[in-house]
Structures are given as C-alpha cells and as structure tokens.
N, C-alpha and C. Protein backbone atom coordinates (compact mmCIF):
# COMPACT_ATOMS: atom_id res chain seq x y z
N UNK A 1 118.37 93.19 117.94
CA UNK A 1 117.58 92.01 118.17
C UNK A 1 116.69 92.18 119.40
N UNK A 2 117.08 92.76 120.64
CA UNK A 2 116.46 93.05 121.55
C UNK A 2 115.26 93.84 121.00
N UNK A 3 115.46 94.97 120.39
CA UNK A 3 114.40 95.70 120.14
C UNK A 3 113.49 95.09 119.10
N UNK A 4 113.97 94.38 118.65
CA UNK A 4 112.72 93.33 117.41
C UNK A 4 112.05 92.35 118.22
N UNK A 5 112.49 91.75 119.83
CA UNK A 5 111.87 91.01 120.44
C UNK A 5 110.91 92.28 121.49
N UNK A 6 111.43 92.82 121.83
CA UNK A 6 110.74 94.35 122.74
C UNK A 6 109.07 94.51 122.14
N UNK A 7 109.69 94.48 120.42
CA UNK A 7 108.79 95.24 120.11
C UNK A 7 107.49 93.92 119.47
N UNK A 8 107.84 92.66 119.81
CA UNK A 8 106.68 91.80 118.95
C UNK A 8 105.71 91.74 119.76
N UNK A 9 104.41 91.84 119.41
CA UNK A 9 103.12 91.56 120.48
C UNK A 9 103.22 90.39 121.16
N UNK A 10 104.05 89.44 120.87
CA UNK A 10 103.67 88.32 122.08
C UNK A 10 105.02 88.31 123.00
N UNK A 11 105.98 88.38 122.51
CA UNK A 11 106.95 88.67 123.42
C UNK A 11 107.74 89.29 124.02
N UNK A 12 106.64 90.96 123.84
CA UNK A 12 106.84 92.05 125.13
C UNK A 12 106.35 91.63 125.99
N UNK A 13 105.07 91.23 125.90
CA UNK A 13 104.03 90.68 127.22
C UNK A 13 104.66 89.46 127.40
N UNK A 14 105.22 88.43 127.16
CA UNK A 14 106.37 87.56 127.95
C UNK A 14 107.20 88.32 128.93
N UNK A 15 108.09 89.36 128.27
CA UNK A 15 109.19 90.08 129.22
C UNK A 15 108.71 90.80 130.31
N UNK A 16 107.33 91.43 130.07
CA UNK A 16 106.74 92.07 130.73
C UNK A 16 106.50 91.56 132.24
N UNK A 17 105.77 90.53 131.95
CA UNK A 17 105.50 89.23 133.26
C UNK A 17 106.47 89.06 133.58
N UNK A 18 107.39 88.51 132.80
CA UNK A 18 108.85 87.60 133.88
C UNK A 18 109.22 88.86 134.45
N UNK A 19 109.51 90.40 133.97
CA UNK A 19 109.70 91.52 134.95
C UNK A 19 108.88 91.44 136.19
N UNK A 20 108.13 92.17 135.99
CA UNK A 20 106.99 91.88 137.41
C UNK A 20 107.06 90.09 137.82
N UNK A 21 107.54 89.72 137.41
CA UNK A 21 107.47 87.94 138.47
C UNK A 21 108.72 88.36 139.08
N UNK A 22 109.71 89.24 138.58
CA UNK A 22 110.97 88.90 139.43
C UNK A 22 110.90 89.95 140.44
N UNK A 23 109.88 90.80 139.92
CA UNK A 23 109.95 92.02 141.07
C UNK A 23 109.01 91.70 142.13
N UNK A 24 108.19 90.79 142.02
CA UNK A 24 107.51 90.34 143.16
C UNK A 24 108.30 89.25 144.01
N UNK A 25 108.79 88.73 143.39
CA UNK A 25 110.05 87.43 143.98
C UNK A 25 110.74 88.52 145.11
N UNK A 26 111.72 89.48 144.25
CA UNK A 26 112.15 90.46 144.95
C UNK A 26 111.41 90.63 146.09
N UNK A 27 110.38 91.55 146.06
CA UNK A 27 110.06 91.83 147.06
C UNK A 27 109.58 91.10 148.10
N UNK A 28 109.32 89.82 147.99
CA UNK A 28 108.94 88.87 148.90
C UNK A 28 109.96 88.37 149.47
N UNK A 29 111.06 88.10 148.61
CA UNK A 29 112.28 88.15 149.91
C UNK A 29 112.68 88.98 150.78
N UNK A 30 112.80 90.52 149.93
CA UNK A 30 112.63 91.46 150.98
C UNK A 30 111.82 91.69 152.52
N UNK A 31 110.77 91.29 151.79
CA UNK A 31 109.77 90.84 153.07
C UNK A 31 110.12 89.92 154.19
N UNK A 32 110.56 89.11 153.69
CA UNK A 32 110.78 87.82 154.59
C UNK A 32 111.68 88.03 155.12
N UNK A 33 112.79 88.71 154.63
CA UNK A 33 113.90 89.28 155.88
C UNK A 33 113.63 90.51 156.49
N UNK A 34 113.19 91.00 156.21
CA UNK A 34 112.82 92.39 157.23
C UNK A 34 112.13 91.91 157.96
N UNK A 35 111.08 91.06 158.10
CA UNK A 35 110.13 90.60 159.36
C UNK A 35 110.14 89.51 159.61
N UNK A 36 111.32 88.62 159.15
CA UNK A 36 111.84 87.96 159.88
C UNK A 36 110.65 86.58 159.73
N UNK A 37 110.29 86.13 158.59
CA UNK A 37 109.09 85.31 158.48
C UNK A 37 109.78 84.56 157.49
N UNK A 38 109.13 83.21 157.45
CA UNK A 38 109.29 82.32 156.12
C UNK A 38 109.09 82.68 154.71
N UNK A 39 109.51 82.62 153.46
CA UNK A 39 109.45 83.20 152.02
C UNK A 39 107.93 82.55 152.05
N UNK A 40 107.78 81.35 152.22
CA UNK A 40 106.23 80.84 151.79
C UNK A 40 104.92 81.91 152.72
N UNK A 41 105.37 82.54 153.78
CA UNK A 41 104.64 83.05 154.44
C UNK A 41 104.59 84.72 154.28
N UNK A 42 105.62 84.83 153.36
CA UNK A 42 106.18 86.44 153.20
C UNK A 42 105.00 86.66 152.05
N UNK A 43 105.46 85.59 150.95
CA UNK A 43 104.63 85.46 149.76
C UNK A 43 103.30 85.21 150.05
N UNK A 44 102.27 84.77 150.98
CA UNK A 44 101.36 84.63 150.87
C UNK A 44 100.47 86.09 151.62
N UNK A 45 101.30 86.35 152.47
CA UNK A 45 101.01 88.21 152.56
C UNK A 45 101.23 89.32 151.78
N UNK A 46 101.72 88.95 150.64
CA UNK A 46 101.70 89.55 149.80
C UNK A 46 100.37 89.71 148.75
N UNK A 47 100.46 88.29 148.33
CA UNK A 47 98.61 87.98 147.92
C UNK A 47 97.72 88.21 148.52
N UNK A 48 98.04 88.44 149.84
CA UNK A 48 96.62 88.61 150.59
C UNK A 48 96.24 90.47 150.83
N UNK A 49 97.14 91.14 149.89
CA UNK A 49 97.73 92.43 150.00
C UNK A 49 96.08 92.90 149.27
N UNK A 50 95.21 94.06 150.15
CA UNK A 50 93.77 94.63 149.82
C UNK A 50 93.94 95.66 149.27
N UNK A 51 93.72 96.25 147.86
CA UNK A 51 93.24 97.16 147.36
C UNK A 51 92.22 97.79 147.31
N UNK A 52 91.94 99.06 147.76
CA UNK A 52 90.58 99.40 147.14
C UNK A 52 90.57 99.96 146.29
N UNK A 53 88.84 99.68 145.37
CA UNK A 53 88.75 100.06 143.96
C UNK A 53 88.90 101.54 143.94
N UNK A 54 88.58 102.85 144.31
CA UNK A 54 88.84 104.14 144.45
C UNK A 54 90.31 104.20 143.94
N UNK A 55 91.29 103.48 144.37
CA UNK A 55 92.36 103.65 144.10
C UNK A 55 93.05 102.82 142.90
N UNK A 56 92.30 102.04 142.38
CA UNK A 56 92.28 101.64 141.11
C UNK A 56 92.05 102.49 140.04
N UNK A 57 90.53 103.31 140.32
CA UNK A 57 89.69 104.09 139.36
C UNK A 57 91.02 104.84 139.25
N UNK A 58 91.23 106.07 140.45
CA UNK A 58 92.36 107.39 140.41
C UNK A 58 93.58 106.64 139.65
N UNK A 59 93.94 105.58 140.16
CA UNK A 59 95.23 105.04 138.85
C UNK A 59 95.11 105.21 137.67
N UNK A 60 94.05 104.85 137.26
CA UNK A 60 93.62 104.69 135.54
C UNK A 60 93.32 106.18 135.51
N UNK A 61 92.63 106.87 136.20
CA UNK A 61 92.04 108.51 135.26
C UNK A 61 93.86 109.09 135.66
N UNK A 62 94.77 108.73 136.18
CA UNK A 62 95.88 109.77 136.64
C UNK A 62 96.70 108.95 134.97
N UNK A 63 96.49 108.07 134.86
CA UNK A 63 97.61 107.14 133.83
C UNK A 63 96.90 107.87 132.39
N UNK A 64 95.61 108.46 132.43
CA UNK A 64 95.01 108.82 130.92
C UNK A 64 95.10 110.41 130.73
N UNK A 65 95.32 110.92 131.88
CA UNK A 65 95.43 112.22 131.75
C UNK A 65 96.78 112.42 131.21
N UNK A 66 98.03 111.76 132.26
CA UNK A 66 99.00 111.54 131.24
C UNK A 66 99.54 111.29 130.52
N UNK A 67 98.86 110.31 129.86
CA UNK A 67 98.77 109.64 128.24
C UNK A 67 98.63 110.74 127.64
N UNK A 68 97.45 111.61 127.95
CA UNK A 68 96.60 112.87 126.65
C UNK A 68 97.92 113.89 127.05
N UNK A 69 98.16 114.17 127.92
CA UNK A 69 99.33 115.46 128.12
C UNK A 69 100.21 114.84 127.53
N UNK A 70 100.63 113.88 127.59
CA UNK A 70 102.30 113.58 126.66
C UNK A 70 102.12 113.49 125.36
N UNK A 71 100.90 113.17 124.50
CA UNK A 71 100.45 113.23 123.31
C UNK A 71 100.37 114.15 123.07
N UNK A 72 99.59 115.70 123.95
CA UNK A 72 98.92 116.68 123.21
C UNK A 72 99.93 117.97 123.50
N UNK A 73 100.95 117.72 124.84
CA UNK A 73 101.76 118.93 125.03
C UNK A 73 103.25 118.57 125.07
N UNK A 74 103.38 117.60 125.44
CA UNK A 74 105.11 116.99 125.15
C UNK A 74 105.37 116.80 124.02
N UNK A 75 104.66 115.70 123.51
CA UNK A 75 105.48 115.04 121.91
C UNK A 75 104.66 115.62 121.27
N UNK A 76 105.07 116.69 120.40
CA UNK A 76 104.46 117.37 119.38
C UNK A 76 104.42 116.10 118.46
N UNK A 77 102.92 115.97 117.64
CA UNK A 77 103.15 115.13 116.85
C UNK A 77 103.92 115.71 115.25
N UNK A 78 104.67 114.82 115.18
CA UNK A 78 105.05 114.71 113.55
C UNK A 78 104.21 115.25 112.69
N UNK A 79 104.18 116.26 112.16
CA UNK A 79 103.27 116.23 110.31
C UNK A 79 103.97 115.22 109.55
N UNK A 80 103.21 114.96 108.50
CA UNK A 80 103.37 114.00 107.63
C UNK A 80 104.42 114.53 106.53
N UNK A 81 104.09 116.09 106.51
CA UNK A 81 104.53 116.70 105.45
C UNK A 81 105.39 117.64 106.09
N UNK A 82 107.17 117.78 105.85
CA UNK A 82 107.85 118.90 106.20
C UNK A 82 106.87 120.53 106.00
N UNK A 83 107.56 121.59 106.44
CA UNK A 83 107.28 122.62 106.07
C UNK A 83 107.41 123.27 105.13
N UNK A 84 108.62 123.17 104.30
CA UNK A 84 109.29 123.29 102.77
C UNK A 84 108.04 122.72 101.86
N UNK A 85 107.46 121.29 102.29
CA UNK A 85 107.02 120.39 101.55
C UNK A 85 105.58 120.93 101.85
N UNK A 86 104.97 121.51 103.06
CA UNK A 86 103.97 122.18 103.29
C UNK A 86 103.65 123.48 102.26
N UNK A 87 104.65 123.78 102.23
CA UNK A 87 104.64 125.67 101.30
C UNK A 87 105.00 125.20 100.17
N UNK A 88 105.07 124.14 99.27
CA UNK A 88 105.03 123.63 97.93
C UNK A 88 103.46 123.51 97.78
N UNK A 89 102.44 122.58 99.11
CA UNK A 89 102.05 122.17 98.76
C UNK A 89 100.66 123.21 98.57
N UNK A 90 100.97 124.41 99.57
CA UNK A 90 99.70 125.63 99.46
C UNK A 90 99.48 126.09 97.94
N UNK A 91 100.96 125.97 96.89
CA UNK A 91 101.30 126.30 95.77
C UNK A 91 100.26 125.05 94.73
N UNK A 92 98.81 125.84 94.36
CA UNK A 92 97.76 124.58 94.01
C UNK A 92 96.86 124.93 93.07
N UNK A 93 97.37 126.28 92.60
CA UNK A 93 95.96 126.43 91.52
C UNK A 93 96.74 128.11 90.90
N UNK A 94 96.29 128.11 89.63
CA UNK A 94 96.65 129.54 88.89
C UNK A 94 95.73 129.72 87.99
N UNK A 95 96.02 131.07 87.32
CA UNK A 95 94.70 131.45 86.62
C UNK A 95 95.68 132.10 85.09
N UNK A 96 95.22 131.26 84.00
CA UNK A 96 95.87 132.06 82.79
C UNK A 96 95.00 132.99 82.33
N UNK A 97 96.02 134.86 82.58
CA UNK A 97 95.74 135.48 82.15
C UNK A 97 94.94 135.86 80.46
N UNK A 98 95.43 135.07 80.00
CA UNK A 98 94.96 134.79 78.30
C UNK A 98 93.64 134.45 77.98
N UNK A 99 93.32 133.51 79.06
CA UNK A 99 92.26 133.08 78.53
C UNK A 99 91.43 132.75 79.91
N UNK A 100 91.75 133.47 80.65
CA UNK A 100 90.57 133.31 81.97
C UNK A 100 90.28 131.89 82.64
N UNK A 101 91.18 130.98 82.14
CA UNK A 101 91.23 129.30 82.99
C UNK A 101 92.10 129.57 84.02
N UNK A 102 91.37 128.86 85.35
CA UNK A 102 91.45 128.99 86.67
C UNK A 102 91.71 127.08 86.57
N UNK A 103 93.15 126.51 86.84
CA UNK A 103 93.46 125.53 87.36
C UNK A 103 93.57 125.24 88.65
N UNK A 104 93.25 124.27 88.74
CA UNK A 104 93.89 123.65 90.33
C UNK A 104 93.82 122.24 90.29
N UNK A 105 94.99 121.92 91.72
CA UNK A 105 95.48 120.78 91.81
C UNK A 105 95.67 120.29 92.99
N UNK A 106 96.46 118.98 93.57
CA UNK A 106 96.94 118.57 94.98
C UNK A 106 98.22 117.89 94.55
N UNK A 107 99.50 119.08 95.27
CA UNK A 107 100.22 118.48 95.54
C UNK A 107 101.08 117.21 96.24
N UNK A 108 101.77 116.10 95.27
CA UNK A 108 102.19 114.89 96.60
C UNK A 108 103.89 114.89 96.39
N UNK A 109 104.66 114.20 96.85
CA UNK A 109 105.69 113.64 96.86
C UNK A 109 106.21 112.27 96.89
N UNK A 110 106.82 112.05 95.72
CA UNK A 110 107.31 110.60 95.11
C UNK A 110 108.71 110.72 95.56
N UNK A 111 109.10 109.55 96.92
CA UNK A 111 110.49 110.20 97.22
C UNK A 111 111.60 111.47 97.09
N UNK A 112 110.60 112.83 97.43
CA UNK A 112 111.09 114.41 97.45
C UNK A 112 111.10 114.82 96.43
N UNK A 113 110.41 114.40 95.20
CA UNK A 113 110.07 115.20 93.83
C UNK A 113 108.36 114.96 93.91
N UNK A 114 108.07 116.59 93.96
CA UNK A 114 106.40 116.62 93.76
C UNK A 114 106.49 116.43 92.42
N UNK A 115 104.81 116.27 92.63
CA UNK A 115 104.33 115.65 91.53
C UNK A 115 102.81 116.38 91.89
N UNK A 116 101.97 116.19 90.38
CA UNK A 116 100.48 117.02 90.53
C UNK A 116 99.25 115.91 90.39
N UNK A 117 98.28 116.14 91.08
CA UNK A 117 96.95 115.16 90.94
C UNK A 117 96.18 115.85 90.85
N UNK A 118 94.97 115.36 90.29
CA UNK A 118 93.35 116.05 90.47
C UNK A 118 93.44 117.44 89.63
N UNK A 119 94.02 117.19 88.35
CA UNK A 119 94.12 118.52 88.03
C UNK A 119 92.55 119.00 86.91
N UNK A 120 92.23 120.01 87.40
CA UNK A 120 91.07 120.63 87.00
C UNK A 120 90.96 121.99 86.95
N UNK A 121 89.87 122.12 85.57
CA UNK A 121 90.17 122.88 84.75
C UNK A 121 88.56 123.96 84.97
N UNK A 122 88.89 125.54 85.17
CA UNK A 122 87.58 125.99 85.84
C UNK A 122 87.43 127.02 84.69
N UNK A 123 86.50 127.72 84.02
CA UNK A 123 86.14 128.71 83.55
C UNK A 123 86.02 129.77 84.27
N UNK A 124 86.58 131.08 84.17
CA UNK A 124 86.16 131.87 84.86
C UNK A 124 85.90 133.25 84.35
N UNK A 125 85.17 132.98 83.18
CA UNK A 125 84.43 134.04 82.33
C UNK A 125 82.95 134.38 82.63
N UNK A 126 82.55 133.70 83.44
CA UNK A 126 80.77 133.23 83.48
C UNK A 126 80.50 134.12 85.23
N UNK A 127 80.93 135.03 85.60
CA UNK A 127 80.43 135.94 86.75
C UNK A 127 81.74 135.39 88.33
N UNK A 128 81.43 135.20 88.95
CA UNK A 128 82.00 134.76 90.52
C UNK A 128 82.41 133.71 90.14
N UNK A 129 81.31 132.64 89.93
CA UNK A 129 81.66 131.04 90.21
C UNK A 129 82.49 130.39 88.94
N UNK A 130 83.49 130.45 89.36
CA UNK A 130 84.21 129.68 88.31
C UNK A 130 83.37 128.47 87.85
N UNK A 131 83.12 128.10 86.59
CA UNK A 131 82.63 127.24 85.78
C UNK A 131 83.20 125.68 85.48
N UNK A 132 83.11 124.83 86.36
CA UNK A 132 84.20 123.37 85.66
C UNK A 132 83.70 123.03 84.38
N UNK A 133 84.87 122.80 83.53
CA UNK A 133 85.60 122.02 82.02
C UNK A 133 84.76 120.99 82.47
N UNK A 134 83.88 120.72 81.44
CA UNK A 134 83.55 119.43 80.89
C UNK A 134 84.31 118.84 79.57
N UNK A 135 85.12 117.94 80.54
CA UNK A 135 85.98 117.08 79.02
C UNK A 135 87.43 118.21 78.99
N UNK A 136 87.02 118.65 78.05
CA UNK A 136 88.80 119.91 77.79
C UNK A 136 88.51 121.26 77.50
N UNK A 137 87.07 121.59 77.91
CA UNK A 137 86.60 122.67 77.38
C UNK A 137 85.17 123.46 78.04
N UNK A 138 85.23 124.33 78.17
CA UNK A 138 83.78 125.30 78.76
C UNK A 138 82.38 123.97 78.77
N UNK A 139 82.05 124.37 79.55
CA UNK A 139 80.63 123.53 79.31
C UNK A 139 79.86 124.87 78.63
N UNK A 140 79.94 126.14 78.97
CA UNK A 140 79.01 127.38 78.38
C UNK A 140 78.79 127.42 76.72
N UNK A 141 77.69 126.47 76.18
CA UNK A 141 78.00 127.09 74.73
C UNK A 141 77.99 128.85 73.84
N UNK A 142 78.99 128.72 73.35
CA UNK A 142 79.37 130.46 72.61
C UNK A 142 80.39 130.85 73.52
N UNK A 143 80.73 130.10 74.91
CA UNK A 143 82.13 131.21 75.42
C UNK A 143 83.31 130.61 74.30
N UNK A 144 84.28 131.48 74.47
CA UNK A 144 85.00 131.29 73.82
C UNK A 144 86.13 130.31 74.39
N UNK A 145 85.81 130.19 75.42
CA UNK A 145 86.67 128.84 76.07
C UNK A 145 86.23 127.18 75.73
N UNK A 146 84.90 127.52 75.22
CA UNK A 146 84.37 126.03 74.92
C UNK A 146 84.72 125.79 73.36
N UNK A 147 85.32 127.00 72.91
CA UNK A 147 85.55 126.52 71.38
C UNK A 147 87.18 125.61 71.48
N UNK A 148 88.28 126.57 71.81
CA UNK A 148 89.41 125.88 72.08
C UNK A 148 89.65 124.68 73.33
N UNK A 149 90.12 123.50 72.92
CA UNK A 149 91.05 122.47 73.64
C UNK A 149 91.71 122.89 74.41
N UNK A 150 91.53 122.70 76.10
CA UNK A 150 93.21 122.52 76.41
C UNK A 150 93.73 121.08 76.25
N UNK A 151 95.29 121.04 76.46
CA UNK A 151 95.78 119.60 76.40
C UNK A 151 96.08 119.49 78.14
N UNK A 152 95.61 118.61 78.69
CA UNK A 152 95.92 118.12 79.80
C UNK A 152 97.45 117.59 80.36
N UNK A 153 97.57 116.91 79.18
CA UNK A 153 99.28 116.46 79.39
C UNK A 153 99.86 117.44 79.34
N UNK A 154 99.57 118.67 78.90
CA UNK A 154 101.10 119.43 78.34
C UNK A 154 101.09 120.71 79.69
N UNK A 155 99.75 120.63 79.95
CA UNK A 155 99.51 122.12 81.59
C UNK A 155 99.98 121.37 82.42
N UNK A 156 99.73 119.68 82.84
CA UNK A 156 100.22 119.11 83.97
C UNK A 156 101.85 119.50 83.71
N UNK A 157 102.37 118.82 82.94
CA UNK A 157 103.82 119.28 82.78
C UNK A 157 104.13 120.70 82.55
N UNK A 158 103.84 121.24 82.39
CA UNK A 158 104.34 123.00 82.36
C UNK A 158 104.17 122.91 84.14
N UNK A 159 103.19 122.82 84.88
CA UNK A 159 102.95 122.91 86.61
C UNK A 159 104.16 122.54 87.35
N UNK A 160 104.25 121.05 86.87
CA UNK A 160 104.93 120.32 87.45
C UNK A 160 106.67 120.37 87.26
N UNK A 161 106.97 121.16 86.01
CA UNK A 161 108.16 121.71 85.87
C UNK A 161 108.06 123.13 86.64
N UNK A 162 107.21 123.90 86.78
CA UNK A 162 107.63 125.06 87.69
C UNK A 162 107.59 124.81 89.17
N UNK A 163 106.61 123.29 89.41
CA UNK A 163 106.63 122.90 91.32
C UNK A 163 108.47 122.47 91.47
N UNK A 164 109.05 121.66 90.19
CA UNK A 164 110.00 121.21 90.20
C UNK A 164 111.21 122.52 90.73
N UNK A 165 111.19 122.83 89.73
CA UNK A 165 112.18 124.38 89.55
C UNK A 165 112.08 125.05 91.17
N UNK A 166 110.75 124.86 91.40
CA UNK A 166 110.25 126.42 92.53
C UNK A 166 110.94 125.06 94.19
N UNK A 167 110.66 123.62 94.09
CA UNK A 167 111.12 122.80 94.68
C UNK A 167 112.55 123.28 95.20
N UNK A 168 113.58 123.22 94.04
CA UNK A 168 115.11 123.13 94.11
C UNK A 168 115.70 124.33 94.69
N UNK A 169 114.69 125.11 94.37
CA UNK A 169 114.79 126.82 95.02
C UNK A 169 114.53 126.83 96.35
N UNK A 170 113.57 126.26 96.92
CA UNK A 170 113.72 126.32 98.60
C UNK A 170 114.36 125.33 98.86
N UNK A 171 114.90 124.37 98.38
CA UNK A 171 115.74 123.53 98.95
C UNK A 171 117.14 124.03 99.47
C-alpha cells in the first residue's frame, strides 16, 4: 500500500513536501538551540537564507550529468527481447532450394511461443534483386514461379512449426 501511495502522482508530491516541511522544522529547531535564539527567529533566518544562482545552475548540470551516467553506464537498460528470444528472432527468412523462393518474416512472441508476421514471398530467379510475389506468385510473366501458387497458410505453418521446434531446443 505504501508503494501504491509512493508511487501516485499526487501523493508522492504530498509526502514529498511534508518530508522537506519536517526537515526544515528540524532544522530550525536545531538552529534555535545552538544559537540560542527564539524558533520564530531561528525560522525566519532561515528564509532569509541567500543563494546564488551559479550555484543553482552547477546543481542542475551536476543532477543531469548524473541522471545520463546512471541511465547510460549503471542501469543497463532492459531489452525488450531476452537473448534466446533475440537469436529466434535473427532466424527470419529462407530460400527453397526447389524453386528459388526467398521468404522472409518478423519474428514476435505471444506469451513465449513465437509466432510469424509480414510474411513475404521474393523471386529469386530474375539476377541479384530478388523479385516480390504479387498475390501468390512471380510478377515475371514466363518464369516459372509465376505459373505455380504458393499457399500462404501452409509456409506460415511449416516456419512457425520449425521457430516452434528450434524454440524448445534452446530452451
């Protein structure tokens, strides 16, 4: 419960203040007995306490430098994606020997079972540049890839049973 009140935007900055109100209380009593003065008079030397801005500015550039160092060299940030789940996900495109189709895809994860998106289908009979499938088939008329269908449902699932399989294996 503490930490559900810690953490709400209006009533950290409540706790926040009443901290610093009690630490100034504090210290104004402190004051008032060490020099031997009235609390109303301890406290009002306190307010009357001069800052200069130089030492404002150096507060703030010393408070951001260490913001960026604890972000960029202490707390390594989190990936989104384990490393297991990283080296599934480099696993993104193959080429059937048979018939010269160059697939690819983007791996995701549905509570730790991948799964395949964006799957597309390239020709790669036509020189360097693999050729994209228009529809299920070569856009090149006369290759022989534009005569045969692939089925989309049935390559996603053949993929996605070997990401599965190849999954349980580095696990």
């Amino acid at each position: 419960m503490v930490k559900k009140i810690w953490t709400d935007p209006v009533w950290s900055k409540v706790i926040s203040v009443g901290i610093i109100g009690l630490l100034t209380l504090g210290y104004t009593k402190f004051v008032s007995v060490t020099e031997k003065v009235t609390y109303r008079e301890a406290f009002n030397k306190i307010l009357e306490i001069k800052i200069e801005v130089i030492y404002v500015v150096l507060a703030l550039v010393a408070y951001w430098v260490l913001k960026f160092a604890y972000r960029k060299l202490i707390k390594k940030e989190k990936a989104y994606y384990s490393s297991k789940q990283q080296k599934l996900r480099s696993l993104n495109k193959t080429t059937d020997p048979n018939t010269g189709i160059l697939f690819k895809w983007s791996v995701f994860f549905d509570y730790e079972t991948p799964f395949i998106s964006d799957l597309t289908a390239f020709c790669t009979k036509h020189g360097d540049t693999p050729i994209r499938f228009l529809g299920d088939s070569c856009s090149i008329q006369g290759c022989e890839n534009s005569i045969q269908r692939i089925d989309r449902l049935a390559v996603k699932n053949l993929i996605e049973s070997d990401l599965i399989d190849r999954w349980e294996k580095i696990k």
